[in-house]
PDB file of N, CA and C in Angstrom:
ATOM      1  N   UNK A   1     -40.045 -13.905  20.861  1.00  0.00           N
ATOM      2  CA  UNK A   1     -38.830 -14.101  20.101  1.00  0.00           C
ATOM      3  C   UNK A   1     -37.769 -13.118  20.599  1.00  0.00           C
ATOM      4  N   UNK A   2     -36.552 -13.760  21.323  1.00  0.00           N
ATOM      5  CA  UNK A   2     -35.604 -12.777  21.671  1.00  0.00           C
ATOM      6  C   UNK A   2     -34.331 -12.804  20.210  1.00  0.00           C
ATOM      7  N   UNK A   3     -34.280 -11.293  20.084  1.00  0.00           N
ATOM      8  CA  UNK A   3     -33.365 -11.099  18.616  1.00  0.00           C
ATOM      9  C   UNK A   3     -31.820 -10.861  19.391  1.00  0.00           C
ATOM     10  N   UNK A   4     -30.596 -11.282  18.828  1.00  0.00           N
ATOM     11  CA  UNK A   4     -29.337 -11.233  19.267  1.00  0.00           C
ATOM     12  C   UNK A   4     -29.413 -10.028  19.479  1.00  0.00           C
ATOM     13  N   UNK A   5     -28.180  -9.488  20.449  1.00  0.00           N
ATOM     14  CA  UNK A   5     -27.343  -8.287  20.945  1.00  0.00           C
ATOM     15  C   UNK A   5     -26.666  -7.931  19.823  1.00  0.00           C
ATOM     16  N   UNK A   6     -26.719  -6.814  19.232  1.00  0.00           N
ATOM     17  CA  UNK A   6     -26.042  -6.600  17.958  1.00  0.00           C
ATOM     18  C   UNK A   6     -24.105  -6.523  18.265  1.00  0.00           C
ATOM     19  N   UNK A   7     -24.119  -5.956  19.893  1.00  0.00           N
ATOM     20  CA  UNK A   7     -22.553  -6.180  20.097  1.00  0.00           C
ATOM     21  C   UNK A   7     -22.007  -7.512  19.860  1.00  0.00           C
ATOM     22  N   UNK A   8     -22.787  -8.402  20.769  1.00  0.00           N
ATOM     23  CA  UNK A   8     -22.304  -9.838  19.993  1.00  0.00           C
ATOM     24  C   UNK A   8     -22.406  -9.766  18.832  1.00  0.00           C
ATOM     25  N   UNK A   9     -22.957  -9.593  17.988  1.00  0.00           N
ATOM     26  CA  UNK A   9     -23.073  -9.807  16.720  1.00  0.00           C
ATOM     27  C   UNK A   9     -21.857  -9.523  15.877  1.00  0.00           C
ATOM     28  N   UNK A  10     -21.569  -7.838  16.200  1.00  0.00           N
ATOM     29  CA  UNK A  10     -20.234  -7.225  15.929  1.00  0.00           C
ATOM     30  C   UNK A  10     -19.020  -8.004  15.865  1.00  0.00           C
ATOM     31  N   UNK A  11     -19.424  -8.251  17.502  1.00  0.00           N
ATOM     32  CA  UNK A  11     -17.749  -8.920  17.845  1.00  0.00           C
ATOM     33  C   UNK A  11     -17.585 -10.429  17.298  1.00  0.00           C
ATOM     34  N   UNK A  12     -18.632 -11.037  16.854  1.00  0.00           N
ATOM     35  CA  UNK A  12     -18.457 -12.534  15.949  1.00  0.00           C
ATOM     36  C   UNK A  12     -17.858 -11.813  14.983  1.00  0.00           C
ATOM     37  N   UNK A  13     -18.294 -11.308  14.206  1.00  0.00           N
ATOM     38  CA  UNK A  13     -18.345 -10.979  13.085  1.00  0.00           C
ATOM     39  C   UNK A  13     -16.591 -10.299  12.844  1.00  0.00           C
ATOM     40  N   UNK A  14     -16.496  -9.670  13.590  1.00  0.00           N
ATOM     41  CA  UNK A  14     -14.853  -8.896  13.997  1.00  0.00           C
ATOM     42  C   UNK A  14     -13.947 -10.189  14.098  1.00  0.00           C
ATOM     43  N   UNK A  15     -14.114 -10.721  14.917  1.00  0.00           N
ATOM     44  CA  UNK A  15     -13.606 -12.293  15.253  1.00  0.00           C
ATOM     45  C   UNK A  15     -13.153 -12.868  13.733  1.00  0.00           C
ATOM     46  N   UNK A  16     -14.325 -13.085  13.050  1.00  0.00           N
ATOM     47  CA  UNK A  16     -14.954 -13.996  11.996  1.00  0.00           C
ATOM     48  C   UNK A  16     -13.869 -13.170  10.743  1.00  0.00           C
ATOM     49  N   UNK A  17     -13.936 -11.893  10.771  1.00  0.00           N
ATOM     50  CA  UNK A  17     -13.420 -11.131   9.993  1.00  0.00           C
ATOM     51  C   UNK A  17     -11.574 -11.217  10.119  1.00  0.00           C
ATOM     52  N   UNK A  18     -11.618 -10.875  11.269  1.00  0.00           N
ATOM     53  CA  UNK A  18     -10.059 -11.435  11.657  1.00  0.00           C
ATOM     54  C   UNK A  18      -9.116 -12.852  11.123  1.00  0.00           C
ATOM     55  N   UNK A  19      -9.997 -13.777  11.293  1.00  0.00           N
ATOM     56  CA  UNK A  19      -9.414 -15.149  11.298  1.00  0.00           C
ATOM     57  C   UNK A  19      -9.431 -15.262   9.445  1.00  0.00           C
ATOM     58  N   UNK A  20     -10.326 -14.643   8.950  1.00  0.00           N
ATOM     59  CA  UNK A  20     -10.333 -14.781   7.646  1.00  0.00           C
ATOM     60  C   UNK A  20      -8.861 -14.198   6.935  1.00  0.00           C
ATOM     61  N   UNK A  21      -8.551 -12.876   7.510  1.00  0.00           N
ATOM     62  CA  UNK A  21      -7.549 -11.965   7.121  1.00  0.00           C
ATOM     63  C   UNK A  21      -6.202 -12.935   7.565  1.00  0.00           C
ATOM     64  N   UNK A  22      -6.218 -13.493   9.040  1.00  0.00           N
ATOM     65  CA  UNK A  22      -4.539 -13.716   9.122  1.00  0.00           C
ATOM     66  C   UNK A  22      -4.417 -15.286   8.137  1.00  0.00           C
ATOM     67  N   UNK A  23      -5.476 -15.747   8.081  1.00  0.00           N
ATOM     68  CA  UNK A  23      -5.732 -17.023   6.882  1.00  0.00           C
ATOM     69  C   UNK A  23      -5.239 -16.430   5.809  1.00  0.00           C
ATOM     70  N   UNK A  24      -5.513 -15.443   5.046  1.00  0.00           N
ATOM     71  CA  UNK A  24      -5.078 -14.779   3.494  1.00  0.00           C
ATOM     72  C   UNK A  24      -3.501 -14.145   3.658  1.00  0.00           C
ATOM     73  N   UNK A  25      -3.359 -13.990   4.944  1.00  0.00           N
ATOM     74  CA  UNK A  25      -1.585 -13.312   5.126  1.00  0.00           C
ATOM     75  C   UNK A  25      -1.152 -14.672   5.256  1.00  0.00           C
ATOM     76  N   UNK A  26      -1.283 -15.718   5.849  1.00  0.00           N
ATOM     77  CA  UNK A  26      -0.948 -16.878   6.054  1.00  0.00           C
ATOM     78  C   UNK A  26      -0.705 -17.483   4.760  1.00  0.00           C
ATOM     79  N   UNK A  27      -1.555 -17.843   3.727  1.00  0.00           N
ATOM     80  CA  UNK A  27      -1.548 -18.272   2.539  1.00  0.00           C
ATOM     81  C   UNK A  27      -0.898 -16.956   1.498  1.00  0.00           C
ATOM     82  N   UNK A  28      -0.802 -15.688   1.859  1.00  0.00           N
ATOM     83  CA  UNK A  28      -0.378 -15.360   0.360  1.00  0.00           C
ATOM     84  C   UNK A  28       1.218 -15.554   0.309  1.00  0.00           C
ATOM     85  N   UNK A  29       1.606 -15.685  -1.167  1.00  0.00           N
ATOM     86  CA  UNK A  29       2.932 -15.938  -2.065  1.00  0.00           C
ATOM     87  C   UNK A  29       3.018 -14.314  -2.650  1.00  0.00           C
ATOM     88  N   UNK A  30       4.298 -14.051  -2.240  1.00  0.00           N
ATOM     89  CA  UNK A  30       4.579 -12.714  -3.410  1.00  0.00           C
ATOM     90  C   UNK A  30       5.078 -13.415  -4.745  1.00  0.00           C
ATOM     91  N   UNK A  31       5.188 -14.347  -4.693  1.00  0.00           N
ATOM     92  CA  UNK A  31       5.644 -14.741  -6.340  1.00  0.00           C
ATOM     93  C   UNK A  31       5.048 -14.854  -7.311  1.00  0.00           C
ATOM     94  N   UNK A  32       3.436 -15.054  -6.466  1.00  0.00           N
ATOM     95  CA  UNK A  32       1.999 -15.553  -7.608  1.00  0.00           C
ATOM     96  C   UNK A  32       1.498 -14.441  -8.058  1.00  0.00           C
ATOM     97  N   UNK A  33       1.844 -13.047  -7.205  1.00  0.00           N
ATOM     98  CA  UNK A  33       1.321 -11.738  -7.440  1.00  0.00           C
ATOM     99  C   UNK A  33       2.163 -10.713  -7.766  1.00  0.00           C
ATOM    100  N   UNK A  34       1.940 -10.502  -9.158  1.00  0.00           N
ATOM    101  CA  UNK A  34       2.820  -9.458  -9.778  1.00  0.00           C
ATOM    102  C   UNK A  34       2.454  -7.872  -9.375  1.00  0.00           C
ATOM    103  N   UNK A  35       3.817  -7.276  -9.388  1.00  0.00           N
ATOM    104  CA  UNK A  35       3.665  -6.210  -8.768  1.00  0.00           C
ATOM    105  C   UNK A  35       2.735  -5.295  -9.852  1.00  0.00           C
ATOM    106  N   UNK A  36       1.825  -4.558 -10.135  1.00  0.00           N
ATOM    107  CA  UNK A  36       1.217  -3.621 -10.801  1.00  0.00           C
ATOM    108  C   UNK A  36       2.089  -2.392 -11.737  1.00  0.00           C
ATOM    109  N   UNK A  37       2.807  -2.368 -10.940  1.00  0.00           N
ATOM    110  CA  UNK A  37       3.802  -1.083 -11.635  1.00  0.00           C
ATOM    111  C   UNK A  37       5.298  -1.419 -11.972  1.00  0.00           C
ATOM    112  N   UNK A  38       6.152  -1.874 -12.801  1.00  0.00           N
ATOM    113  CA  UNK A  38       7.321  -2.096 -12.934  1.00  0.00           C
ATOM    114  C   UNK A  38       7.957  -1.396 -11.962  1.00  0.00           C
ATOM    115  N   UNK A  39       9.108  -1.866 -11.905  1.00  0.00           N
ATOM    116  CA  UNK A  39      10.365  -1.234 -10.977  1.00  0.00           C
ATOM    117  C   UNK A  39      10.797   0.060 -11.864  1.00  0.00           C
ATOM    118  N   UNK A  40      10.956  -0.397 -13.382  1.00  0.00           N
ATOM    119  CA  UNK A  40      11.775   0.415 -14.129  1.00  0.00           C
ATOM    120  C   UNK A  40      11.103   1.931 -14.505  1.00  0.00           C
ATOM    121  N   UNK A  41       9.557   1.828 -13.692  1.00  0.00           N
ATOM    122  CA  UNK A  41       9.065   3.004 -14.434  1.00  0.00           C
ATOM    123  C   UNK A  41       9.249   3.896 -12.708  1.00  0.00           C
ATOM    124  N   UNK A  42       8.837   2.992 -11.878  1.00  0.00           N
ATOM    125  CA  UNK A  42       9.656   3.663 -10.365  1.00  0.00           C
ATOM    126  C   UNK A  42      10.697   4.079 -10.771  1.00  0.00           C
ATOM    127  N   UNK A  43      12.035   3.261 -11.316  1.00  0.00           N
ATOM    128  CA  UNK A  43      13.047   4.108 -10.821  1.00  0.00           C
ATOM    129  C   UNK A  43      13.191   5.879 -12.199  1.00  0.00           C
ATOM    130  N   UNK A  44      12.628   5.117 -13.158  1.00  0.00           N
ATOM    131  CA  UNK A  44      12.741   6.350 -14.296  1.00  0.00           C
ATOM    132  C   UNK A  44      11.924   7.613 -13.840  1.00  0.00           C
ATOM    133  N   UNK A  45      10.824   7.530 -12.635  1.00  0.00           N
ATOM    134  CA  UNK A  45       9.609   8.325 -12.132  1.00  0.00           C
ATOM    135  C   UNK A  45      10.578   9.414 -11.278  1.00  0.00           C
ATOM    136  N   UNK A  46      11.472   8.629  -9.730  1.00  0.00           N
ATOM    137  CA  UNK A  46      12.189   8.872  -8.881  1.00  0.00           C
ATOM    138  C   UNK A  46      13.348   9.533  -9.500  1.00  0.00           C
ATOM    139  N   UNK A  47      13.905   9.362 -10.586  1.00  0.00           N
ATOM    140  CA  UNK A  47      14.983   9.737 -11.248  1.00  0.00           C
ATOM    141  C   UNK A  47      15.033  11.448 -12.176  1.00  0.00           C
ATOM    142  N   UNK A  48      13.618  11.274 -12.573  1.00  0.00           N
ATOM    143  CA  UNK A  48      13.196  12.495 -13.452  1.00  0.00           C
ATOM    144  C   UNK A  48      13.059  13.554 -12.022  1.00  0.00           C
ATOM    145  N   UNK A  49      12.887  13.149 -11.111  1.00  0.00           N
ATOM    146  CA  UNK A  49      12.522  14.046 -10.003  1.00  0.00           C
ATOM    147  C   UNK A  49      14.045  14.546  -9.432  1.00  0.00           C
ATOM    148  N   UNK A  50      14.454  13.494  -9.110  1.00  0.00           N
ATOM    149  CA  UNK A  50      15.865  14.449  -8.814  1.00  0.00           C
ATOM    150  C   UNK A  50      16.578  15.298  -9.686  1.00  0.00           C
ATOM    151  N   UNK A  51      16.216  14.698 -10.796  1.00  0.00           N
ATOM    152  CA  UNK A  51      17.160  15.303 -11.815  1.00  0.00           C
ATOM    153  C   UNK A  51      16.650  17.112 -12.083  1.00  0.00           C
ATOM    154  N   UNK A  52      15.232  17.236 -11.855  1.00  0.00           N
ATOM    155  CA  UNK A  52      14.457  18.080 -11.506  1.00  0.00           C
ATOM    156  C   UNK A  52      14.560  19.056 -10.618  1.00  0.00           C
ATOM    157  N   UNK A  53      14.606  18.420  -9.676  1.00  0.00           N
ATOM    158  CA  UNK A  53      15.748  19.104  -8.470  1.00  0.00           C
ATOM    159  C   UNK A  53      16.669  19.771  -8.356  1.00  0.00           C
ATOM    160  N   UNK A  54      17.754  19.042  -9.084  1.00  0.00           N
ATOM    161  CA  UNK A  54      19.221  19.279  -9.347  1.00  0.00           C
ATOM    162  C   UNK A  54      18.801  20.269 -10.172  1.00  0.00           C
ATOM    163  N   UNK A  55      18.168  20.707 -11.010  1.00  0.00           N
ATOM    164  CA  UNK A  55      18.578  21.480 -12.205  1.00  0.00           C
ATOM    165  C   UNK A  55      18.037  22.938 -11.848  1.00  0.00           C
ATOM    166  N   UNK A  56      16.610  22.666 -10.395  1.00  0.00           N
ATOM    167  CA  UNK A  56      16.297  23.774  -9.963  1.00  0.00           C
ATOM    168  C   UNK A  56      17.351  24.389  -8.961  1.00  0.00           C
ATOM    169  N   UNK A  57      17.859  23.414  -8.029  1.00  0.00           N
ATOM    170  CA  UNK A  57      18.936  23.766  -7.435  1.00  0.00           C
ATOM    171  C   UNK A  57      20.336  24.256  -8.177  1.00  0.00           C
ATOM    172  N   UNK A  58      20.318  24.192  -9.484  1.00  0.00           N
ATOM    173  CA  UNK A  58      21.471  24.512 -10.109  1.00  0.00           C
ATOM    174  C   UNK A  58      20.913  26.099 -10.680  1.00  0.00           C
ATOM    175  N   UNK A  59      20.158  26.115 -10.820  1.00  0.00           N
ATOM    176  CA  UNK A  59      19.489  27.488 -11.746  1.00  0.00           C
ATOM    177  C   UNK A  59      19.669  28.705 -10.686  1.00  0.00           C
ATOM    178  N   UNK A  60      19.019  28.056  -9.230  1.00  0.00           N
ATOM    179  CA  UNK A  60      19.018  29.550  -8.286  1.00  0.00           C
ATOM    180  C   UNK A  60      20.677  29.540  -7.497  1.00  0.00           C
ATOM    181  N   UNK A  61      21.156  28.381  -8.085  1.00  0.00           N
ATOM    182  CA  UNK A  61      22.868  28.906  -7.465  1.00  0.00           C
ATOM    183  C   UNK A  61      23.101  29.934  -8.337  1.00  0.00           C
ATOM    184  N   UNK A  62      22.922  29.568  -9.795  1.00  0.00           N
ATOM    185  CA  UNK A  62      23.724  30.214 -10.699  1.00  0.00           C
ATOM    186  C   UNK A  62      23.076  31.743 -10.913  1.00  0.00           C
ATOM    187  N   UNK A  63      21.923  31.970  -9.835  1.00  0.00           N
ATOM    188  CA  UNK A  63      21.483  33.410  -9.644  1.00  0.00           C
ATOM    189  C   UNK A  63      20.201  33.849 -10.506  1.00  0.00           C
ATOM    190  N   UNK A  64      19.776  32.527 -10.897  1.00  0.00           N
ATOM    191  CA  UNK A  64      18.465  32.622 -11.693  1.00  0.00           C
ATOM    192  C   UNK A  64      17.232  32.632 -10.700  1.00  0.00           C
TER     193      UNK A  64
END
């Protein structure tokens, strides 16, 4: 009994793995899949940070 070359094996399988993936980029819709995290808590997240910023950058102007 001769058993496959496990490199072949790999490289089907890599192959096999491939064609599956550009199939699922091929078929996906961003419309069917909601984003996980609102926009509004991004921008309120990004916003608290600058503002954060600003207020540290305002403290060591003002010699604090």
């Amino acid at each position: 009994m001769k058993l496959p070359h496990p490199f072949k094996q790999a490289r089907e399988n890599r192959e096999q793995m491939k064609q599956k993936a550009q199939q699922k980029l091929k078929d996906f819709d961003p419309k069917t899949h909601k984003s996980p995290v609102s926009n509004g808590v991004i921008w309120y997240f990004l916003g608290g940070i600058v503002f954060l910023f600003t207020m540290r950058l305002l403290s060591l102007w003002m010699g604090g």
